[in-house]
Each structure stands twice: as C-alpha cells, then as structure tokens.
Protein backbone atom coordinates (compact mmCIF):
# COMPACT_ATOMS: atom_id res chain seq x y z
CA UNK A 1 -112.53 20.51 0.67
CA UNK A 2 -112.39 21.28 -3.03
CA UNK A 3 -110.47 24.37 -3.54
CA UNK A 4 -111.53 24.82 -7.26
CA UNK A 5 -114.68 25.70 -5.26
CA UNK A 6 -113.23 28.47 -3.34
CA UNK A 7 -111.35 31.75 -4.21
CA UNK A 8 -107.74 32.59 -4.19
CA UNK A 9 -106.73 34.21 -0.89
CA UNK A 10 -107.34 37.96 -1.55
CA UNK A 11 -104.30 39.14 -0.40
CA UNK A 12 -102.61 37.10 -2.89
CA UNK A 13 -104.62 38.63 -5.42
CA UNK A 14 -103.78 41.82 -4.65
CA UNK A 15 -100.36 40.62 -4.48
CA UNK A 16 -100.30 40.23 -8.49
CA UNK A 17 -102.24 43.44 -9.46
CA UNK A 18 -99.06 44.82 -7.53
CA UNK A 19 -97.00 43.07 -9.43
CA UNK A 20 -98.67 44.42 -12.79
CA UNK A 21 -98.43 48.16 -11.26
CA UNK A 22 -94.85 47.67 -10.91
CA UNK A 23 -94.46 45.47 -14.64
CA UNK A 24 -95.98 49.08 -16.19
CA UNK A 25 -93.87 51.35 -14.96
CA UNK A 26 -91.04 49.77 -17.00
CA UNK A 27 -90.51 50.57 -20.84
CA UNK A 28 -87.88 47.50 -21.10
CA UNK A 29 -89.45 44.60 -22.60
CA UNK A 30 -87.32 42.46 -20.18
CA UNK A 31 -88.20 44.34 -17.21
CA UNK A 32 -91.64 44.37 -18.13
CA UNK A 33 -91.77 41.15 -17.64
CA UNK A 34 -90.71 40.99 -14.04
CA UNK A 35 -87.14 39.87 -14.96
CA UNK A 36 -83.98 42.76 -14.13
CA UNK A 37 -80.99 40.05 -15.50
CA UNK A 38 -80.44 41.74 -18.59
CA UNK A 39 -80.79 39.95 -21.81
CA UNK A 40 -78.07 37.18 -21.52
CA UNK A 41 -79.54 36.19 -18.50
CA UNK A 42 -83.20 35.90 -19.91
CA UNK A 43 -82.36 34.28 -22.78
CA UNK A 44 -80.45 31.57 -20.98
CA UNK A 45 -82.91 31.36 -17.97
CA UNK A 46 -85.74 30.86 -20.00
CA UNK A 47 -85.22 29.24 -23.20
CA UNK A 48 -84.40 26.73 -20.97
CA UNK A 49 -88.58 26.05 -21.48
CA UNK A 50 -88.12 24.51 -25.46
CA UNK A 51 -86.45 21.65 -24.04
CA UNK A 52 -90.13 20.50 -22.95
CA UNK A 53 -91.31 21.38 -26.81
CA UNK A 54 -90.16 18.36 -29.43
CA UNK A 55 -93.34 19.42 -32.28
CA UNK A 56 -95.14 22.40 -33.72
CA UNK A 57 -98.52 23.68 -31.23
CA UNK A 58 -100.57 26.06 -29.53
CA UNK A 59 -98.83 27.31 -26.40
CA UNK A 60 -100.35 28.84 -23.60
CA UNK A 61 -98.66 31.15 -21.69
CA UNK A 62 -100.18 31.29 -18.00
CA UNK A 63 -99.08 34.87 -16.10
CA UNK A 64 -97.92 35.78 -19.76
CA UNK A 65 -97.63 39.49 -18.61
CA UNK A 66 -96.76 41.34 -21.54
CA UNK A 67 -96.30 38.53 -24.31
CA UNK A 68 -92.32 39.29 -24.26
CA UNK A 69 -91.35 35.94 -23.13
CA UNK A 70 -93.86 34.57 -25.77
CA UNK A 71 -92.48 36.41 -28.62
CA UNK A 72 -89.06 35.25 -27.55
CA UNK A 73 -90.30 31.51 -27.56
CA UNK A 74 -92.29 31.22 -31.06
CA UNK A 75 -88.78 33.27 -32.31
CA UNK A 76 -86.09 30.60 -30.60
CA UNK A 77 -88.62 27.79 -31.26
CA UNK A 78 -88.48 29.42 -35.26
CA UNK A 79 -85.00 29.16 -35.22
CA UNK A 80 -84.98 24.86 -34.66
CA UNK A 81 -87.77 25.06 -37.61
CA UNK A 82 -90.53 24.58 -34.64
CA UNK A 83 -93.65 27.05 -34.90
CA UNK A 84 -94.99 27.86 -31.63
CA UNK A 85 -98.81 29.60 -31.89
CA UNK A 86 -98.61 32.04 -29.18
CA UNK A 87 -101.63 32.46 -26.54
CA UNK A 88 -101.72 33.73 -22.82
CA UNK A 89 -103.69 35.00 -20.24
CA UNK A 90 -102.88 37.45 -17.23
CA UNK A 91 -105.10 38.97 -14.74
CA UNK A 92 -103.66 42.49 -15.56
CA UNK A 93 -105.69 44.18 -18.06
CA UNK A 94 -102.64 46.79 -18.70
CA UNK A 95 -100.26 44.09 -19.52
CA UNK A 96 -102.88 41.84 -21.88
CA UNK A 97 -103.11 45.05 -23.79
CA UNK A 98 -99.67 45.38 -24.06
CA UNK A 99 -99.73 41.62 -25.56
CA UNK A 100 -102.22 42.32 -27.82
CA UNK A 101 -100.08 44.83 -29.77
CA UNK A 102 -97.36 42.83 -29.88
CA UNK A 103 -99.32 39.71 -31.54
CA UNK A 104 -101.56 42.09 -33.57
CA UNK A 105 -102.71 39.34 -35.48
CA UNK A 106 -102.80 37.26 -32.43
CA UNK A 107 -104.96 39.37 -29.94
CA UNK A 108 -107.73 37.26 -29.97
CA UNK A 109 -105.68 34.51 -28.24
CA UNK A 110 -105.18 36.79 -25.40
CA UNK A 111 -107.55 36.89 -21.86
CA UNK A 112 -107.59 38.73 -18.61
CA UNK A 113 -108.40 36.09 -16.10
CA UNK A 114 -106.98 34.71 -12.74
CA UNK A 115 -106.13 30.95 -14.11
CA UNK A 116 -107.39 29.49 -11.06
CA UNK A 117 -110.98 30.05 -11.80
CA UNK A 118 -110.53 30.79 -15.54
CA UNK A 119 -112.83 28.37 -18.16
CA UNK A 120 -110.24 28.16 -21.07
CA UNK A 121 -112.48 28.27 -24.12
CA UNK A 122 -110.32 24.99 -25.58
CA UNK A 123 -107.39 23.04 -24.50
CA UNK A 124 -103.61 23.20 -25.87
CA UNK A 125 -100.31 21.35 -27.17
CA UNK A 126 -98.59 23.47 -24.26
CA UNK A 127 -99.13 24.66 -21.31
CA UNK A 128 -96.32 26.74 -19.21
CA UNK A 129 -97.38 27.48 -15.92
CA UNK A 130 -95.17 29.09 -12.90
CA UNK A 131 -95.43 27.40 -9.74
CA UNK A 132 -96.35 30.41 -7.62
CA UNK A 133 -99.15 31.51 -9.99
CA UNK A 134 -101.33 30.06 -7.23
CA UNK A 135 -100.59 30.11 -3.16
CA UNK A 136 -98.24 27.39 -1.72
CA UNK A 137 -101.81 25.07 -0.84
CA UNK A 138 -103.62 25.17 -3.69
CA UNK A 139 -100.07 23.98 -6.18
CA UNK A 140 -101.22 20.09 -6.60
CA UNK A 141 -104.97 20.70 -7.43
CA UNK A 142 -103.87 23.95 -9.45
CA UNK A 143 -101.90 21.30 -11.49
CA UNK A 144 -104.38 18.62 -11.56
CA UNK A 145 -106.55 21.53 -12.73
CA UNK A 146 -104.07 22.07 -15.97
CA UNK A 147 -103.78 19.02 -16.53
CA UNK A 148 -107.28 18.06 -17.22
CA UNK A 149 -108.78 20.96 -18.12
CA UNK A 150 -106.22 22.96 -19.70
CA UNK A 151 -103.47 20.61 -21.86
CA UNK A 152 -105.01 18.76 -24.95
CA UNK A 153 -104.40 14.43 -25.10
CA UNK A 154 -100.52 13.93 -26.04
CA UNK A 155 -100.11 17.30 -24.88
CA UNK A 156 -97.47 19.04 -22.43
CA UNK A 157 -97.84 21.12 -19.23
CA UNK A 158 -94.62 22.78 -18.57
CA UNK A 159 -94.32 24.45 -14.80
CA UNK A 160 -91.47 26.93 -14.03
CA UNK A 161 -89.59 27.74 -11.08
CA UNK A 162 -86.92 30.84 -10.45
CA UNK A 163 -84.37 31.35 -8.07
CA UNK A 164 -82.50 34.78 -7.32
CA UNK A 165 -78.41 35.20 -8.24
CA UNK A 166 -78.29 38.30 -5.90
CA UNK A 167 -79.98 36.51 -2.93
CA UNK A 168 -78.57 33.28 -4.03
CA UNK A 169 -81.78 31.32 -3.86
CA UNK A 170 -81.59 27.99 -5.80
CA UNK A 171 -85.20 28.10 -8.32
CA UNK A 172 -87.35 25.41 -6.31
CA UNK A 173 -86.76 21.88 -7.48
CA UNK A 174 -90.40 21.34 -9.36
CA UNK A 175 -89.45 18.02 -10.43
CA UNK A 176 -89.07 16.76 -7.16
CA UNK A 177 -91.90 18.22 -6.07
CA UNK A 178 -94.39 16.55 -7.96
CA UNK A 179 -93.13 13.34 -8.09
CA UNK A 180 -93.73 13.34 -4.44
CA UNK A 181 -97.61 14.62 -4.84
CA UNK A 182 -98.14 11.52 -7.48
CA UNK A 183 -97.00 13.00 -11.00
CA UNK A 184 -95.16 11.28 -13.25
CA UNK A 185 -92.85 13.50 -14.72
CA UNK A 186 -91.66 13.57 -18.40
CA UNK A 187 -88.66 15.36 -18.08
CA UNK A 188 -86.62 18.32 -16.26
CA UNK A 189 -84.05 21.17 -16.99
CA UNK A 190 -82.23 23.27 -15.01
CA UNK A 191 -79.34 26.32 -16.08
CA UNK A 192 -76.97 28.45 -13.40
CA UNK A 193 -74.57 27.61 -10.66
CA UNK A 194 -77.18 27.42 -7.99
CA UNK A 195 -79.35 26.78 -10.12
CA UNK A 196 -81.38 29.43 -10.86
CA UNK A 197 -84.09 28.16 -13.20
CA UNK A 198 -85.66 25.18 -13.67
CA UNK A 199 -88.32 23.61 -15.65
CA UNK A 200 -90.34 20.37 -15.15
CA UNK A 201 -92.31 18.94 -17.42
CA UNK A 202 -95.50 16.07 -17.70
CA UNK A 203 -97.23 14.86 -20.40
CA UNK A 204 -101.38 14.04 -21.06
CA UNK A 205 -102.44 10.59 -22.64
C-alpha cells in the first residue's frame, strides 16, 4: 500500500498539536522550540546542521515551530559569509504566527501544514527534516517523499535525530538507517558524549 495515500495515524497528530500547546506556554525562544538545554547546549546541538550547507539557498525548515532555530541558522550560516533564505512550515497555527513576526519580511515563506500531505508550492536548496516528524512506518516513503518532491536538483535534504543527556539516550543513528533502506548518503555529523545529536545528510541529482 501507498501511504502517501493514507493519513497520518490520528493519535500522532494529536500528539504534535500537544506538543505546540506545550511550545506556547513558554516565553524562552529556546524553550519554545521544544529544547530545555540552555543556550550552550542548542547552539552546539544544532549548528551541528551547517555542516550539510557548503553554498548560499533557500532552506526549508520542516516542524520549524517558532522560526528560532531558523533565525539561529541564516545568523551562524552569516557568520561563514553563507546566506541562508529562511522558510518553514508547522502544523501549529500559534507557532507559524510566532514565525511570521520574527521574519517580518519573510512571512510569506511560512505555512501551516502537516508535511506528510503538504503540496510545497516549489522545491528548495535545503531541506531539514526530523526523523520523527512522521510515525516510525511511514520514515522511508516520508523521505522518498522529500526527496522528490520537496529538495530542488543538486539540492540537500538534511534529517535530524536527538537523543536525551538526562535519560542518556544516544540521538538515533540516521545515517545508518538509511543506508540500510537504499539511500546513499552524502555525509553525517554527530556532537556529545553519547551522542546526543546527529545529522545525516543526501543529496538530489
């Protein structure tokens, strides 16, 4: 069975709109992006995702929750004279507003959908994409899905993975992982003891 043909599970849905309740009740930027490390942490944890980025682009955020971890991107990308065009969709329509205001002259780049079944009205030099934006079965036609229908020819899809410090959970090993469904994979990065991110990342054309 095709499962771009089907719906997400809709407890797994309502799994994320949780998630966005719990995102707005936070004023912290950090926080209200689902991420309680503090700022050294974040930085290190997920600037880990420029070392898939080697030219100017588009990037799409996918779960971009409040834009924060954009921001932070386009300004660390800034910094190595890269220039990162900042875009992103979330199914929360709280948090899209919140990205809007940040990227004022941006919010047009910004949609509330469910990337599973989401049309994106182009295609982009980047894609970042967590691995659990989509239930456990539907990962390796969720990334075929990016790949062809979301990340422009000589373009990147970049797919995330987290672990926890305080439950010391090792961040999943996404490399691995889809060289064993078929991908070939461009490249991979990892930070922390355990580790407790990691980034994996394959290129189009």
């Amino acid at each position: 069975m095709n499962r771009q043909l089907i719906s997400i599970p809709e407890d797994f849905v309502q799994s994320l709109y949780e998630l966005e309740k719990s995102f707005l009740t936070e004023k912290d930027p950090i926080r209200q992006s689902g991420f309680g490390g503090g700022e050294t942490r974040w930085k290190n944890e997920r600037r880990l995702i420029l070392e898939a980025i080697d030219s100017d682009g588009d990037f799409l955020d996918i779960g971009c929750a409040n834009g924060y971890l954009l921001q932070c991107l386009a300004e660390w990308a800034n910094a190595k004279s890269v220039i990162l065009t900042p875009f992103g969709v979330d199914q929360g329509v709280g948090l899209i507003e919140l990205a809007g205001r940040r990227f004022p002259q941006y919010a047009s780049h910004f949609w509330v959908a469910n990337a599973w079944n989401w049309k994106p009205p182009r295609k982009f030099c980047y894609v970042y994409t967590l691995y659990d934006c989509v239930p456990e079965d539907f990962f390796e036609e969720y990334i075929r899905r990016l790949l062809t229908g979301y990340v422009e020819s000589g373009g990147t899809l970049i797919i995330g993975a987290y672990g926890s410090t305080s439950k010391n959970e090792p961040a999943r090993d996404i490399g691995k992982d889809l060289r064993s469904i078929g991908f070939s994979v461009a490249g991979t990065a990892y930070c922390g003891e355990l580790p407790v991110s990691r980034v994996a990342w394959v290129r189009v054309g």
